[in-house]
N, C-alpha and C. Protein backbone atom coordinates (compact mmCIF):
# COMPACT_ATOMS: atom_id res chain seq x y z
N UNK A 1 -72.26 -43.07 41.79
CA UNK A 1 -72.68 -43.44 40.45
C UNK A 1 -73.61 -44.65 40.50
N UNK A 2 -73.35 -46.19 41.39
CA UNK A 2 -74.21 -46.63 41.36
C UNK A 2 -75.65 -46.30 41.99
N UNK A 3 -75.33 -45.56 42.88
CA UNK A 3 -76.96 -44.92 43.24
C UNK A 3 -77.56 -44.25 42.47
N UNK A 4 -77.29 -43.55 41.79
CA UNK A 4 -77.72 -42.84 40.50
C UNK A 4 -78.53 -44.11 39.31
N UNK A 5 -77.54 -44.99 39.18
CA UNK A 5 -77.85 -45.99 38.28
C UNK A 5 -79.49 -46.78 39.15
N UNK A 6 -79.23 -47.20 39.92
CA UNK A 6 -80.06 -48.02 41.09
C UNK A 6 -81.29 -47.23 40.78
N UNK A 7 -80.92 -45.68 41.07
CA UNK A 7 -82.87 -44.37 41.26
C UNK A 7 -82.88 -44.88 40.17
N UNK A 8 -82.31 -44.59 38.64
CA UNK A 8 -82.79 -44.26 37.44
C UNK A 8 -83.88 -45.62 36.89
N UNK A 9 -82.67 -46.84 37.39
CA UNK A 9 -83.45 -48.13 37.01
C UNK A 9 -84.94 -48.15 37.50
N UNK A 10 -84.95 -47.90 38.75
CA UNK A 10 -85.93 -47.89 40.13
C UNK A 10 -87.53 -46.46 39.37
N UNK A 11 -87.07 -45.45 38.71
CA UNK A 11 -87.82 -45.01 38.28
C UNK A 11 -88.37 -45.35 36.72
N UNK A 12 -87.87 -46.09 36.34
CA UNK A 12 -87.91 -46.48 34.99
C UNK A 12 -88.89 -47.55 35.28
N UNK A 13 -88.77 -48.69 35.92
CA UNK A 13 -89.89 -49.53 36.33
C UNK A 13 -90.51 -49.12 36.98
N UNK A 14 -90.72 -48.32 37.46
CA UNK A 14 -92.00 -47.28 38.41
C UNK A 14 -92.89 -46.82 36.67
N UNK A 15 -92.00 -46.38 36.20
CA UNK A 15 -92.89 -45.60 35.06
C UNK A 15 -93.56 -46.36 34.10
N UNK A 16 -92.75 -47.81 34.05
CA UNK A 16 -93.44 -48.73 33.14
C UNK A 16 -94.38 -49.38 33.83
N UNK A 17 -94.36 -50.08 35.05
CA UNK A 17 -96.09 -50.15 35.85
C UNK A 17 -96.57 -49.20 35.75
N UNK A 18 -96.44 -47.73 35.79
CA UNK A 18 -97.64 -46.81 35.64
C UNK A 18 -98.37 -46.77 34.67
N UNK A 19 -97.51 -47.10 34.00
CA UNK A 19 -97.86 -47.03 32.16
C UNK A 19 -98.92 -48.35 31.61
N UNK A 20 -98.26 -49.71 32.35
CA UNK A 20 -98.95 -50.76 32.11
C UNK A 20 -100.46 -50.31 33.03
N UNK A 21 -100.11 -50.38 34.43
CA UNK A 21 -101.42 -50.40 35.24
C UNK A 21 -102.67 -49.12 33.91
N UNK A 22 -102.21 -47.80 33.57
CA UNK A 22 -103.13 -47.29 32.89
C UNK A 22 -103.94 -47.75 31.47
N UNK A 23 -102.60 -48.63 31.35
CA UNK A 23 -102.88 -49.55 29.84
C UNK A 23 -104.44 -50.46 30.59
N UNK A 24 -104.31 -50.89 31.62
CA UNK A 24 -104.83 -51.65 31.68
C UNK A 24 -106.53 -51.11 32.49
N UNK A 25 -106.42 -49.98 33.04
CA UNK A 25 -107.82 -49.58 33.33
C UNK A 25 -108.21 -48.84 31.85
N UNK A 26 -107.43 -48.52 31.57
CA UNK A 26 -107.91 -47.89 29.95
C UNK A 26 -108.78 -49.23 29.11
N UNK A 27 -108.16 -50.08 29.12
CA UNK A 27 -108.80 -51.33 28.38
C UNK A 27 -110.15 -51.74 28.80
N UNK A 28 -110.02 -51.64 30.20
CA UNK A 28 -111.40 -52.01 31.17
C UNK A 28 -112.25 -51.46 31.02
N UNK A 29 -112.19 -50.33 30.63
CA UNK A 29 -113.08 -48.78 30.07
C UNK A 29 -113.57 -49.29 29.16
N UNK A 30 -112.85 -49.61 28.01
CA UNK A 30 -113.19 -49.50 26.56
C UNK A 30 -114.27 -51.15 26.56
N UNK A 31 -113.82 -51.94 27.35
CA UNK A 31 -114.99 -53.17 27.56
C UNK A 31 -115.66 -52.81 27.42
N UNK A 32 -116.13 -51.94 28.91
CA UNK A 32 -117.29 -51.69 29.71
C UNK A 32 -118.12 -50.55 28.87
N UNK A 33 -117.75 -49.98 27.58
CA UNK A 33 -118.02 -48.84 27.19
C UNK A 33 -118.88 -49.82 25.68
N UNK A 34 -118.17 -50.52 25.47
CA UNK A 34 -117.85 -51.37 24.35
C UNK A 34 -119.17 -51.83 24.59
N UNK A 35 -119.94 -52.52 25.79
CA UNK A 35 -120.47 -53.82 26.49
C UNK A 35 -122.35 -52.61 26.82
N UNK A 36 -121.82 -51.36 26.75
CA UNK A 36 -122.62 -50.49 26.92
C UNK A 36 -123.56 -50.09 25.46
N UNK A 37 -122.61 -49.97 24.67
CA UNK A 37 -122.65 -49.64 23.61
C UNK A 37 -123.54 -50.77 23.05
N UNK A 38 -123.35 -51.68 22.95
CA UNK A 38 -123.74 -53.14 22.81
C UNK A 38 -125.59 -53.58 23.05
N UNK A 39 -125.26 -53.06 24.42
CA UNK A 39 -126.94 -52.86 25.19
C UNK A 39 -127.59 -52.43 24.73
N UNK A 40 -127.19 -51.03 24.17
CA UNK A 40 -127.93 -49.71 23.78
C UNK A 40 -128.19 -49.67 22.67
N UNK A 41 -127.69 -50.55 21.70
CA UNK A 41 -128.14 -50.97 20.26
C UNK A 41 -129.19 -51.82 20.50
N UNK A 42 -129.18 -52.77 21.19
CA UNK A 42 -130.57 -54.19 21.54
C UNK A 42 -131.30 -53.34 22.15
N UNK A 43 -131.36 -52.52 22.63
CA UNK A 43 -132.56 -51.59 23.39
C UNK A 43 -133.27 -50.64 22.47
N UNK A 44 -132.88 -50.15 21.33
CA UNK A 44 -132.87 -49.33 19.99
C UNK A 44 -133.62 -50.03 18.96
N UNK A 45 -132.99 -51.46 19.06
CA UNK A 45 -133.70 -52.18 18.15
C UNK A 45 -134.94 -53.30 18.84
N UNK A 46 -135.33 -53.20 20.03
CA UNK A 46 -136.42 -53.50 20.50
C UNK A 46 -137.57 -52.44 20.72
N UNK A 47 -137.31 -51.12 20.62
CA UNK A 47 -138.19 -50.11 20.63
C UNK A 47 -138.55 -50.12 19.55
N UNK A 48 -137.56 -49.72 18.70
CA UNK A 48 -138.05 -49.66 16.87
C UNK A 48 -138.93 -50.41 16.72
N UNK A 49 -138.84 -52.16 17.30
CA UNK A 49 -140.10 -53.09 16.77
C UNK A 49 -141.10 -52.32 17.39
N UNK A 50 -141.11 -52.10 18.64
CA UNK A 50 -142.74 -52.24 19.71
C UNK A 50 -142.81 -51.29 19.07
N UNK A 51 -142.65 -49.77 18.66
CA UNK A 51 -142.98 -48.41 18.23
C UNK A 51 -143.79 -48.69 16.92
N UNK A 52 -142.79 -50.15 15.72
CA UNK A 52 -143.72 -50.41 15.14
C UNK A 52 -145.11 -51.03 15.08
N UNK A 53 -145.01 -51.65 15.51
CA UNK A 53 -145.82 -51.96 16.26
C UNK A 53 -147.13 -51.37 16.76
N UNK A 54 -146.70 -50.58 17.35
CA UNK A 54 -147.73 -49.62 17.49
C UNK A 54 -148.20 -48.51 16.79
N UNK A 55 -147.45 -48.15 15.97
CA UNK A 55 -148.06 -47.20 14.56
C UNK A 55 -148.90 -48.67 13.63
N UNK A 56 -148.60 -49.29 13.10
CA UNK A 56 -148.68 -50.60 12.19
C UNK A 56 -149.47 -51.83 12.96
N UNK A 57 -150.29 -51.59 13.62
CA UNK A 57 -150.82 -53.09 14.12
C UNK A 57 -151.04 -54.04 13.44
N UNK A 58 -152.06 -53.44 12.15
CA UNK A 58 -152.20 -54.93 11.65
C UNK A 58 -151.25 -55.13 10.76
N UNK A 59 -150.38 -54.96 10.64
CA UNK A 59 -148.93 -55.24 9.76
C UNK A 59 -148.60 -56.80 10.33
N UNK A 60 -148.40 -57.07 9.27
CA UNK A 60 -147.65 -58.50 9.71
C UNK A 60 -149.02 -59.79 10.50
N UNK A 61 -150.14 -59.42 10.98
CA UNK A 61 -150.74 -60.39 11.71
C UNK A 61 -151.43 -61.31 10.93
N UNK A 62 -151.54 -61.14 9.88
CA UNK A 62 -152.24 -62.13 8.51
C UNK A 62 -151.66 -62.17 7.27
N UNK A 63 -151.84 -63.46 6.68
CA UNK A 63 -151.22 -64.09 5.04
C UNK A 63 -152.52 -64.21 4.34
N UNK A 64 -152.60 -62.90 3.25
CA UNK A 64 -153.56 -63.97 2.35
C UNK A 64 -153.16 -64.27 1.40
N UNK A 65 -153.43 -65.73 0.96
CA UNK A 65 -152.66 -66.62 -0.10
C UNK A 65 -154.21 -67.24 -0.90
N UNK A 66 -153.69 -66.89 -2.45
CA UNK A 66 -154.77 -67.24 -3.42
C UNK A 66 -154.11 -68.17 -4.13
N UNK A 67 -154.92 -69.12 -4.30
CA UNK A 67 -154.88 -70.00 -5.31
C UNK A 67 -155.27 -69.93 -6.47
């Protein structure tokens, strides 16, 4: 009976590091996915300018102001 008790304990903390360790590359994912995601918006919104840019040149390069 105590060997029984001893495996059960012994697999029970086996299963909860498995559980944590996945908790924890799962999280690392969602960074790195997160951190990707992130990039790929500033890369989206630096094309959008230059694209404008290049349809629109003279947009934006002069103020005329009347008095």
């Amino acid at each position: 009976m105590v060997n029984g008790i001893a495996r059960a304990s012994m697999q029970m903390k086996s299963a909860q590091l498995s559980q944590s360790v996945s908790t924890s590359v799962m999280k690392m994912g969602m960074n790195q996915t997160k951190a990707q995601a992130s990039d790929l918006m500033k890369m989206i919104d630096q094309n959008r300018k230059v694209m404008e840019r290049a349809v629109n040149p003279h947009l934006g390069g002069t103020i005329d102001i009347s008095v």
